[in-house]
PDB file of N, CA and C in Angstrom:
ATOM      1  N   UNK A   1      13.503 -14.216  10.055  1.00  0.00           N
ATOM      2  CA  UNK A   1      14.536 -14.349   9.050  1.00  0.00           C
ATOM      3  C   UNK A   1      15.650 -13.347   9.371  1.00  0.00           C
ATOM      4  N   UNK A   2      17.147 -13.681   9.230  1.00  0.00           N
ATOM      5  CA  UNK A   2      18.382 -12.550   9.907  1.00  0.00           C
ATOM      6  C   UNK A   2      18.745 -12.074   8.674  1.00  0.00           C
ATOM      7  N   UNK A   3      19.007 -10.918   9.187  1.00  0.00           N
ATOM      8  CA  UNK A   3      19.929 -10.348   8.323  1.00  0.00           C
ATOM      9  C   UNK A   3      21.364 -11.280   7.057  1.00  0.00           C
ATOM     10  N   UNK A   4      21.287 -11.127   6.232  1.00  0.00           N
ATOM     11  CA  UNK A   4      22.466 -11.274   5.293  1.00  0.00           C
ATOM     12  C   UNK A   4      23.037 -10.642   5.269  1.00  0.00           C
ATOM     13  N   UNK A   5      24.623 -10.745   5.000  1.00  0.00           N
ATOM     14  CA  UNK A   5      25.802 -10.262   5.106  1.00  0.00           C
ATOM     15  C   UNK A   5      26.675 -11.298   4.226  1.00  0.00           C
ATOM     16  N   UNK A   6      27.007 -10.530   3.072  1.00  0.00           N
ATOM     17  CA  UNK A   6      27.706 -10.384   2.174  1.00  0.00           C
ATOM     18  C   UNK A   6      29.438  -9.994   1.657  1.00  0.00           C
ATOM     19  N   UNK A   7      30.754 -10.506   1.873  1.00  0.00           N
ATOM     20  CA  UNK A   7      31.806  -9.520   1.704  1.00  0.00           C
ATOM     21  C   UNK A   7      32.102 -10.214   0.122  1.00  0.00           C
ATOM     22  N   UNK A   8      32.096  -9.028  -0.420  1.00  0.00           N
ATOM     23  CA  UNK A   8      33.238  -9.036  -1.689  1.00  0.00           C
ATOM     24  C   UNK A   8      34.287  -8.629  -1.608  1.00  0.00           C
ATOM     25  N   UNK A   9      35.162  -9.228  -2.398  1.00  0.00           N
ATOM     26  CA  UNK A   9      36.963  -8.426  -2.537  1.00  0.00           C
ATOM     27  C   UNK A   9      37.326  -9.005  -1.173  1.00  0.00           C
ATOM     28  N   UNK A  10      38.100  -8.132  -0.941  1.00  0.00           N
ATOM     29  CA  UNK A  10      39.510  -8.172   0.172  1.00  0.00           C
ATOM     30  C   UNK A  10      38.847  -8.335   1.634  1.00  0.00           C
ATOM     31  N   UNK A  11      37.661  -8.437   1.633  1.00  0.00           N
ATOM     32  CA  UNK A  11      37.224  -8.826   3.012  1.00  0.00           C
ATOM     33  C   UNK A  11      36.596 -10.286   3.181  1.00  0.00           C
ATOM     34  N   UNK A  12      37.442 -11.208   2.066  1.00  0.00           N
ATOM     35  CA  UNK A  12      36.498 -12.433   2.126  1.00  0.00           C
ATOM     36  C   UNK A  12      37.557 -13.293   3.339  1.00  0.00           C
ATOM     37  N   UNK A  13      38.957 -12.220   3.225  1.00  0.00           N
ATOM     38  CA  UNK A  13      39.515 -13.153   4.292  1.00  0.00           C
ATOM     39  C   UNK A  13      39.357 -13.324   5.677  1.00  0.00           C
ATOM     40  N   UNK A  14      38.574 -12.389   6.424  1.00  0.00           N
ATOM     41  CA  UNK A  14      37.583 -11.899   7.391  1.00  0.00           C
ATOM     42  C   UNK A  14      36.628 -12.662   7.374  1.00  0.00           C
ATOM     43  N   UNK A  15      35.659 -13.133   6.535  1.00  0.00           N
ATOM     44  CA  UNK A  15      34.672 -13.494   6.540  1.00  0.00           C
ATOM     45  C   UNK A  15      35.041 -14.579   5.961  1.00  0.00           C
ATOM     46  N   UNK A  16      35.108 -15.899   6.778  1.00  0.00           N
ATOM     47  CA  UNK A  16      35.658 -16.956   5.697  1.00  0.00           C
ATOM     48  C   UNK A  16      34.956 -17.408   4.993  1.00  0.00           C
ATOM     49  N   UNK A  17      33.607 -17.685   4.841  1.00  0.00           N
ATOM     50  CA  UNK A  17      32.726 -18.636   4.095  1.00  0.00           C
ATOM     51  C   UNK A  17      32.295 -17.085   2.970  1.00  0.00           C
ATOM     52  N   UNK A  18      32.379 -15.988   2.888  1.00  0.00           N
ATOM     53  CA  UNK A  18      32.008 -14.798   2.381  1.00  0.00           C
ATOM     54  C   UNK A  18      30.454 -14.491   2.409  1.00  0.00           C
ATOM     55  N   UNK A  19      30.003 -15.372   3.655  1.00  0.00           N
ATOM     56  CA  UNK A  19      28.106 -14.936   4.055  1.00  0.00           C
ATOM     57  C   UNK A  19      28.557 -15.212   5.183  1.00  0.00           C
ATOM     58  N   UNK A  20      27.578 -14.539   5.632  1.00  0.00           N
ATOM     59  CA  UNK A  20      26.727 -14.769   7.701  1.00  0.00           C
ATOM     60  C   UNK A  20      25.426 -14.340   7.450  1.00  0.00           C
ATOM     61  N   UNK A  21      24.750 -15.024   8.521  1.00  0.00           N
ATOM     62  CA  UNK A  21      23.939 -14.341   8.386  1.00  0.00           C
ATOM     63  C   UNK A  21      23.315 -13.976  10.329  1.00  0.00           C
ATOM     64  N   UNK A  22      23.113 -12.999  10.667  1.00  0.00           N
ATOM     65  CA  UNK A  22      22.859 -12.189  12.086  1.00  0.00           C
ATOM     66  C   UNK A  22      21.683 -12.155  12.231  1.00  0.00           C
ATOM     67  N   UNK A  23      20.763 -12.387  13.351  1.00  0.00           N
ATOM     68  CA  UNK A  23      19.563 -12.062  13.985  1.00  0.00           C
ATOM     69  C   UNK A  23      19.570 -10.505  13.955  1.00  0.00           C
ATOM     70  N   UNK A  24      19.592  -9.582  13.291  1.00  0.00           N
ATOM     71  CA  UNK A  24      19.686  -8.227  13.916  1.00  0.00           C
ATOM     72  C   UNK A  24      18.307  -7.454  13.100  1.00  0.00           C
ATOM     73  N   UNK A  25      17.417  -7.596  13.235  1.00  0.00           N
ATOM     74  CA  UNK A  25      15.927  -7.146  13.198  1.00  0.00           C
ATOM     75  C   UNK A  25      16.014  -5.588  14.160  1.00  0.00           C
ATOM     76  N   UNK A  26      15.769  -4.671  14.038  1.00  0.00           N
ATOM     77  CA  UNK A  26      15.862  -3.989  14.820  1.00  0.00           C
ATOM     78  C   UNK A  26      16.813  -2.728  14.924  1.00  0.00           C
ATOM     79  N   UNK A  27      18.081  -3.705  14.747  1.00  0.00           N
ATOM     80  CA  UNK A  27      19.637  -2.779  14.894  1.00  0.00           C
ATOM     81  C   UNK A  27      19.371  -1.889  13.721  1.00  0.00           C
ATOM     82  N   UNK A  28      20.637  -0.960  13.805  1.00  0.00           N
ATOM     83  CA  UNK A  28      21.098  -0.071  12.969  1.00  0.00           C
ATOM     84  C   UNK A  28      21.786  -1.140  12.141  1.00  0.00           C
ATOM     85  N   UNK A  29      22.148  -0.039  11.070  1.00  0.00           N
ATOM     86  CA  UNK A  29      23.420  -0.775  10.050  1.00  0.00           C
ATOM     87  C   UNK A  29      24.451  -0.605  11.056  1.00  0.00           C
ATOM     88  N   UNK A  30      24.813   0.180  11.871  1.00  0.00           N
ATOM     89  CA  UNK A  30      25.770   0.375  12.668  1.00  0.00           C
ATOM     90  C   UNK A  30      26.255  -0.654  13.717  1.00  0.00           C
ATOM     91  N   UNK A  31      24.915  -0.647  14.519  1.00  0.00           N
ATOM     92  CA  UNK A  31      24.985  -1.822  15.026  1.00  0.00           C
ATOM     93  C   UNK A  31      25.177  -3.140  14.586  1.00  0.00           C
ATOM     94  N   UNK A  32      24.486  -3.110  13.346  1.00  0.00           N
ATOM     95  CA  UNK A  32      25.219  -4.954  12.755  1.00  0.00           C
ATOM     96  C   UNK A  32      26.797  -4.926  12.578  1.00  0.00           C
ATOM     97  N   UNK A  33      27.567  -3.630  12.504  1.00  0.00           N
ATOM     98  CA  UNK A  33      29.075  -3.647  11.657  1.00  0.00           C
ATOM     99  C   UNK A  33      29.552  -3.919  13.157  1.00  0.00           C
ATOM    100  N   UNK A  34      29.159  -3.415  14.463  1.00  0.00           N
ATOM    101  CA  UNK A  34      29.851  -3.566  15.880  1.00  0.00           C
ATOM    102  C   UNK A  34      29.576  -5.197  16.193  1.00  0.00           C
ATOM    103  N   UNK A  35      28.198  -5.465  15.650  1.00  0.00           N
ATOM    104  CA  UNK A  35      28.076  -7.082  16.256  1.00  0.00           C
ATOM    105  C   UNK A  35      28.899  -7.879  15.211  1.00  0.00           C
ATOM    106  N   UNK A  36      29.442  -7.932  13.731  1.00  0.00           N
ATOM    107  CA  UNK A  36      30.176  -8.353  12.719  1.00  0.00           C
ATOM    108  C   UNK A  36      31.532  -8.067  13.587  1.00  0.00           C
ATOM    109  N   UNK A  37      31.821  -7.479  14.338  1.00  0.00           N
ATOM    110  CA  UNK A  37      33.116  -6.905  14.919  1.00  0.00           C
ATOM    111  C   UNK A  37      33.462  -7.925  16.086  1.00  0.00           C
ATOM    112  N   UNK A  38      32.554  -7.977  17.143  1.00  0.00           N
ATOM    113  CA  UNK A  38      32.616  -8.525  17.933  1.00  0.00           C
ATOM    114  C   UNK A  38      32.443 -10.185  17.774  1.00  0.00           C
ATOM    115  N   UNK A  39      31.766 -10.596  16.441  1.00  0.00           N
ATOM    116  CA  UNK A  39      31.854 -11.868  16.149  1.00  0.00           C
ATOM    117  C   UNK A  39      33.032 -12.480  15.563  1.00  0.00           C
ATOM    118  N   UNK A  40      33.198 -11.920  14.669  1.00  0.00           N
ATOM    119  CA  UNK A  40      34.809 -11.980  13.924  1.00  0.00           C
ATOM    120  C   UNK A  40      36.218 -11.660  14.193  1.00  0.00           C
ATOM    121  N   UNK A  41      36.256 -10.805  15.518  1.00  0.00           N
ATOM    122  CA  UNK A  41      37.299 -10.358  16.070  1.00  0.00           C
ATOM    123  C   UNK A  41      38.415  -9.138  15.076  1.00  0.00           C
ATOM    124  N   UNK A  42      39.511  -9.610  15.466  1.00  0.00           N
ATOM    125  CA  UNK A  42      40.831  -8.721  14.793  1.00  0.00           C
ATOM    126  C   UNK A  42      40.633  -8.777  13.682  1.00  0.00           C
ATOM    127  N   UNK A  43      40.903  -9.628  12.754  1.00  0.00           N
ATOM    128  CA  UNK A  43      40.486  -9.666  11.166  1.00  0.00           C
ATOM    129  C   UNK A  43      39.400  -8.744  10.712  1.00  0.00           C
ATOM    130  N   UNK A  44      38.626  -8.405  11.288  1.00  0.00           N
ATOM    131  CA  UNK A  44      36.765  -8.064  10.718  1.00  0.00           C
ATOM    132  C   UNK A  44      37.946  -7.118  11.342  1.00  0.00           C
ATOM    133  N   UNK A  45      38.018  -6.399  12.157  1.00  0.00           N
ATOM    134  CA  UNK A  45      38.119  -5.026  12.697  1.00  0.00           C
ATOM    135  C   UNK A  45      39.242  -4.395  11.645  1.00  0.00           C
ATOM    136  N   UNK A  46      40.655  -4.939  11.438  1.00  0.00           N
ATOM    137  CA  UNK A  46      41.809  -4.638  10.865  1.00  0.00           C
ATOM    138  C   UNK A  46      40.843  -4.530   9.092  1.00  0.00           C
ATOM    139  N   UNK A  47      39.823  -5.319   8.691  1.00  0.00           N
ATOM    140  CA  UNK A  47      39.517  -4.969   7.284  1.00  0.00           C
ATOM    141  C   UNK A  47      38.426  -3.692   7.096  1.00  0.00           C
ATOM    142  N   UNK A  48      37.694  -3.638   8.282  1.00  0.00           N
ATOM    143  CA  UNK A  48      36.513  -2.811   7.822  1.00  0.00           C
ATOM    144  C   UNK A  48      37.010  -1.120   8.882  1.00  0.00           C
ATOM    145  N   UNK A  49      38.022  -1.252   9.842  1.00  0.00           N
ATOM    146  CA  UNK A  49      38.187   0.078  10.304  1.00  0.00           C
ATOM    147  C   UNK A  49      39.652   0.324  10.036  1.00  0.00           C
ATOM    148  N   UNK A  50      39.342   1.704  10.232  1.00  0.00           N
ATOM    149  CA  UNK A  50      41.013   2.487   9.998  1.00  0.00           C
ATOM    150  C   UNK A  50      40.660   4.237  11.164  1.00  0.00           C
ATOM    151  N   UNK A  51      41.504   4.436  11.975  1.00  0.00           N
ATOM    152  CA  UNK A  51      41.441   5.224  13.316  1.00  0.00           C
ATOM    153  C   UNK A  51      40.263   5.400  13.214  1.00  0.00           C
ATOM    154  N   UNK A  52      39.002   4.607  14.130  1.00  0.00           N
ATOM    155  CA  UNK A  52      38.076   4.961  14.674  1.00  0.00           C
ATOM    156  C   UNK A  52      36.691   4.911  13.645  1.00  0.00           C
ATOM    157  N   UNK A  53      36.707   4.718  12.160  1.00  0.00           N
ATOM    158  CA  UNK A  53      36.160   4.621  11.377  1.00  0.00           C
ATOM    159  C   UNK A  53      36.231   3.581   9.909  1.00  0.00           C
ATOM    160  N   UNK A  54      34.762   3.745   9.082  1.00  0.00           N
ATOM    161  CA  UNK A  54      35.256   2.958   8.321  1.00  0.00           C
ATOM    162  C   UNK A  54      36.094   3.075   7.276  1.00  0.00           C
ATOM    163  N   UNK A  55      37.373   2.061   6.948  1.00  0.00           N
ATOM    164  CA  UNK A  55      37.925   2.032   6.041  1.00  0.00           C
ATOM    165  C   UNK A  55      37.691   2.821   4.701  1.00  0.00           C
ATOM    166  N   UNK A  56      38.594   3.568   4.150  1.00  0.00           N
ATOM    167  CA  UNK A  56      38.460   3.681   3.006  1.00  0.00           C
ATOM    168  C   UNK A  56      38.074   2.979   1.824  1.00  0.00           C
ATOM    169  N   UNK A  57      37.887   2.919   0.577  1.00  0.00           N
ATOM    170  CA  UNK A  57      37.594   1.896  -0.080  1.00  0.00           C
ATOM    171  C   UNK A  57      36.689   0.842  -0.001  1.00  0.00           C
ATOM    172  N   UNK A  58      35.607   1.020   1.101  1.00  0.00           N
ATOM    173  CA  UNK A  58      34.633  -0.082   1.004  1.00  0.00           C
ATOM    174  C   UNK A  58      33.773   0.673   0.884  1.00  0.00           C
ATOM    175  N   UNK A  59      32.285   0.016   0.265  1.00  0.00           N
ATOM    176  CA  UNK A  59      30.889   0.448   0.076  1.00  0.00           C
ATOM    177  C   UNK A  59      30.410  -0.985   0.464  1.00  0.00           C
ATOM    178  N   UNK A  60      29.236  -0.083   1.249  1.00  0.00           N
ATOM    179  CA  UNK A  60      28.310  -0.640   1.710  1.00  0.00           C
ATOM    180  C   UNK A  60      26.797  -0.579   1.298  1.00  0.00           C
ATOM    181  N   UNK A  61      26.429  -1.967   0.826  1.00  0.00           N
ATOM    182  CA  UNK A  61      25.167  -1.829   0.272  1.00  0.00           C
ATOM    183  C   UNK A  61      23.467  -2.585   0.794  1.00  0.00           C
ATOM    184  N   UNK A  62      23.194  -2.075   1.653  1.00  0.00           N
ATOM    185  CA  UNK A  62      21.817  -2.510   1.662  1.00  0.00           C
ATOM    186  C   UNK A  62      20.973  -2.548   0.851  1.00  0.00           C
ATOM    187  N   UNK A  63      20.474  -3.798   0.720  1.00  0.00           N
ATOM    188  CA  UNK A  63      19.496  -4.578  -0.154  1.00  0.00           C
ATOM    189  C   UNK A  63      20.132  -3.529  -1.341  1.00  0.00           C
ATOM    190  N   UNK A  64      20.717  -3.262  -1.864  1.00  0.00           N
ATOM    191  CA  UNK A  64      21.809  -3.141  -3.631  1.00  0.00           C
ATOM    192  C   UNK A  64      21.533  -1.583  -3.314  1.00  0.00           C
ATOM    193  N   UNK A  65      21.035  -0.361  -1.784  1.00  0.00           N
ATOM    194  CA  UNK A  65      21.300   0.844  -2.300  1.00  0.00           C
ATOM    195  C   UNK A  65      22.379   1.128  -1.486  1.00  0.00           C
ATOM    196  N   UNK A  66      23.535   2.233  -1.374  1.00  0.00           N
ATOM    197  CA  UNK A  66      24.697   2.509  -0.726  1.00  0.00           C
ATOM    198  C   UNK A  66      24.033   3.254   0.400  1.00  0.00           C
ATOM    199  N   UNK A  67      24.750   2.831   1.256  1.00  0.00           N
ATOM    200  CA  UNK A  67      24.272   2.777   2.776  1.00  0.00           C
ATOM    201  C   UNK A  67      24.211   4.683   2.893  1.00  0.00           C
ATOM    202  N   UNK A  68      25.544   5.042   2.299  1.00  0.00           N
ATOM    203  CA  UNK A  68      25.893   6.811   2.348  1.00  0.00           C
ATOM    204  C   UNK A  68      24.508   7.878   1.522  1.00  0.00           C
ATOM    205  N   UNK A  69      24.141   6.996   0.824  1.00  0.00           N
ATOM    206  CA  UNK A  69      22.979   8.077   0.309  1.00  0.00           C
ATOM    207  C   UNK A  69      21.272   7.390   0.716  1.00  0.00           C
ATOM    208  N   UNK A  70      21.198   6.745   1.863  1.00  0.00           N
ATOM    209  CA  UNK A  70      19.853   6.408   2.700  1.00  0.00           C
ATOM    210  C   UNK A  70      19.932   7.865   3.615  1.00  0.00           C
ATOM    211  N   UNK A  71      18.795   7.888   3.930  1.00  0.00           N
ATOM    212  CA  UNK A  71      18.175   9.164   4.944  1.00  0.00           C
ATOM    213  C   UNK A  71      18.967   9.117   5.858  1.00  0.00           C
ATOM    214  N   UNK A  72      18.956   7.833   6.413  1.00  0.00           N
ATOM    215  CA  UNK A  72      19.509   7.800   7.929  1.00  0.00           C
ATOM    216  C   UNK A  72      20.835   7.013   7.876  1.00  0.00           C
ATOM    217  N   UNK A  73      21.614   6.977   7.051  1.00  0.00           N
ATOM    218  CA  UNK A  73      22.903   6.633   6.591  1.00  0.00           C
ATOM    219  C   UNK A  73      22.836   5.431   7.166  1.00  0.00           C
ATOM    220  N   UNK A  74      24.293   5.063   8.799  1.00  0.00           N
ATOM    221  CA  UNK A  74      23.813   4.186   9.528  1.00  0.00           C
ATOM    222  C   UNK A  74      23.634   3.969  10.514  1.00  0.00           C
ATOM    223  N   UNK A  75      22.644   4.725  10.569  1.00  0.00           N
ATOM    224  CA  UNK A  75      21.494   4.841  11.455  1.00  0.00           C
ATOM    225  C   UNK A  75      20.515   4.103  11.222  1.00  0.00           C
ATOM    226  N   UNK A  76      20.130   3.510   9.920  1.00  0.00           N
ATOM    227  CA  UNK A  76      18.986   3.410   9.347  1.00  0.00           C
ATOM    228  C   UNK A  76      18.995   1.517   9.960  1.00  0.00           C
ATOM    229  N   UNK A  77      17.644   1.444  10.475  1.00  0.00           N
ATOM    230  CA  UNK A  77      17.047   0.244  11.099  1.00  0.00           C
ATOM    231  C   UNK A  77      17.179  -0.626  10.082  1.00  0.00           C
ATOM    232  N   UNK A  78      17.396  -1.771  10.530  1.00  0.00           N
ATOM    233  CA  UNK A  78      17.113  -3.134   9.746  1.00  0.00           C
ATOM    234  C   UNK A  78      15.969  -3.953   9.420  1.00  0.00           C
ATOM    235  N   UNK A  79      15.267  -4.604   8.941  1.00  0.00           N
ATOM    236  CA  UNK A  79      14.583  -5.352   8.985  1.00  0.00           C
ATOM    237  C   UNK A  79      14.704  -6.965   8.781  1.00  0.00           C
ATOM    238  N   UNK A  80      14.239  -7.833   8.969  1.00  0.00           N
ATOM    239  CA  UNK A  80      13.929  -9.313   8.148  1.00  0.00           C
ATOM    240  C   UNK A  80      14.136  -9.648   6.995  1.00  0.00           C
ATOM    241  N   UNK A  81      15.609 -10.010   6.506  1.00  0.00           N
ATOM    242  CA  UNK A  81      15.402 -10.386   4.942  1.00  0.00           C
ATOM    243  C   UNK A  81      16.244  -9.653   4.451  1.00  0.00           C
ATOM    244  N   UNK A  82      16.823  -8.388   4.980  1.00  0.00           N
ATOM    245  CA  UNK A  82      17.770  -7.447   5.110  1.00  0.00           C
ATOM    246  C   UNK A  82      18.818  -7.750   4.000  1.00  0.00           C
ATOM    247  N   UNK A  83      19.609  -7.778   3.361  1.00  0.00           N
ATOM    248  CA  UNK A  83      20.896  -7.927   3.129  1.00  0.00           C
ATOM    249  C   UNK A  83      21.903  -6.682   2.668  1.00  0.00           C
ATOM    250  N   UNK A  84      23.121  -6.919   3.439  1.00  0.00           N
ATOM    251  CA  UNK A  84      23.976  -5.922   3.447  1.00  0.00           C
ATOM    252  C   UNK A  84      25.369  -6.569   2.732  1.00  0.00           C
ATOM    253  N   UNK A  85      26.005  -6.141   1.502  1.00  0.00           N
ATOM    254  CA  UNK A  85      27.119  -6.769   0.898  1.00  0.00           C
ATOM    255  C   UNK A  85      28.037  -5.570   1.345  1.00  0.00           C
ATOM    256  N   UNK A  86      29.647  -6.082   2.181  1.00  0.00           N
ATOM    257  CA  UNK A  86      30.209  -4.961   1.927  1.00  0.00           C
ATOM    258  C   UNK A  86      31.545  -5.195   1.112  1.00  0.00           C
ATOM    259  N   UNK A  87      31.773  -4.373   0.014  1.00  0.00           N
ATOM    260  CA  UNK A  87      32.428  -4.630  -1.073  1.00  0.00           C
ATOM    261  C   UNK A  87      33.202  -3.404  -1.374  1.00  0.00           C
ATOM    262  N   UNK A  88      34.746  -4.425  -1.583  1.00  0.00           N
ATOM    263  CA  UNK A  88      35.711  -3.267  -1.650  1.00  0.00           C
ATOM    264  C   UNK A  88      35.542  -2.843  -3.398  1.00  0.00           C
ATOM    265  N   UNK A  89      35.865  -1.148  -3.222  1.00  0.00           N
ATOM    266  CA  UNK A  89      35.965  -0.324  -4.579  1.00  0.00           C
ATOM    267  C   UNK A  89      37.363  -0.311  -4.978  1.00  0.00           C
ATOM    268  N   UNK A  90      37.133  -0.433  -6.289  1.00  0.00           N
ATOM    269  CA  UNK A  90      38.261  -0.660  -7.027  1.00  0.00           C
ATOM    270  C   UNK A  90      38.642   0.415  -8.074  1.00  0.00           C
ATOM    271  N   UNK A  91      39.773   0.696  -8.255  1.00  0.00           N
ATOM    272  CA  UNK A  91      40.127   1.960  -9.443  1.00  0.00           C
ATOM    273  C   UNK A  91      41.112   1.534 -10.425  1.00  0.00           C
ATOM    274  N   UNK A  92      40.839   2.118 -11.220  1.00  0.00           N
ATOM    275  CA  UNK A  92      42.166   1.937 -11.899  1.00  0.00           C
ATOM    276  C   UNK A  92      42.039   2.608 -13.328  1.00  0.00           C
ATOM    277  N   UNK A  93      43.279   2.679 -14.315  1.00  0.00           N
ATOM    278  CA  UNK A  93      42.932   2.978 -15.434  1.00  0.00           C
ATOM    279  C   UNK A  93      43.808   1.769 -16.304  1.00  0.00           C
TER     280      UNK A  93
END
């Protein structure tokens, strides 16, 4: 079973159908955002990076916890069944 992949907000124009889903058993979270990169091209790259990193304003959530407060941030291995939503944060008053 592959990984799920999820965009909410402003990255649905990147992701046109707003799912994929990736064979990546194994990978890092890291590695799925480089293979999401290399599948999707300019669009995926211009929404999810900004010099060399990720964009401001997005969170990333494996299976519903934020990728930034796991042990191994993303580093942390994938498994089968996986799902990762990445969803832009919003502010306002």
């Amino acid at each position: 079973m592959p990984v799920r992949v999820t965009a909410v907000g402003a990255l649905l124009q990147s992701l046109p159908s707003g799912k994929t889903e990736l064979p990546a058993e194994g990978l890092t979270v890291q590695e799925l955002l480089e293979a999401l990169l290399q599948r999707y091209g300019e669009p995926m790259k211009q929404d999810l990076i900004c010099n060399g990193e990720l964009r401001q304003g997005l969170c990333l959530l494996l299976n519903g916890r934020n990728v930034l407060v796991l042990p191994e941030r993303f580093d942390t291995r994938l498994r089968d069944g996986d799902e990762l939503i990445i969803a832009t944060i919003l502010a306002g008053g």
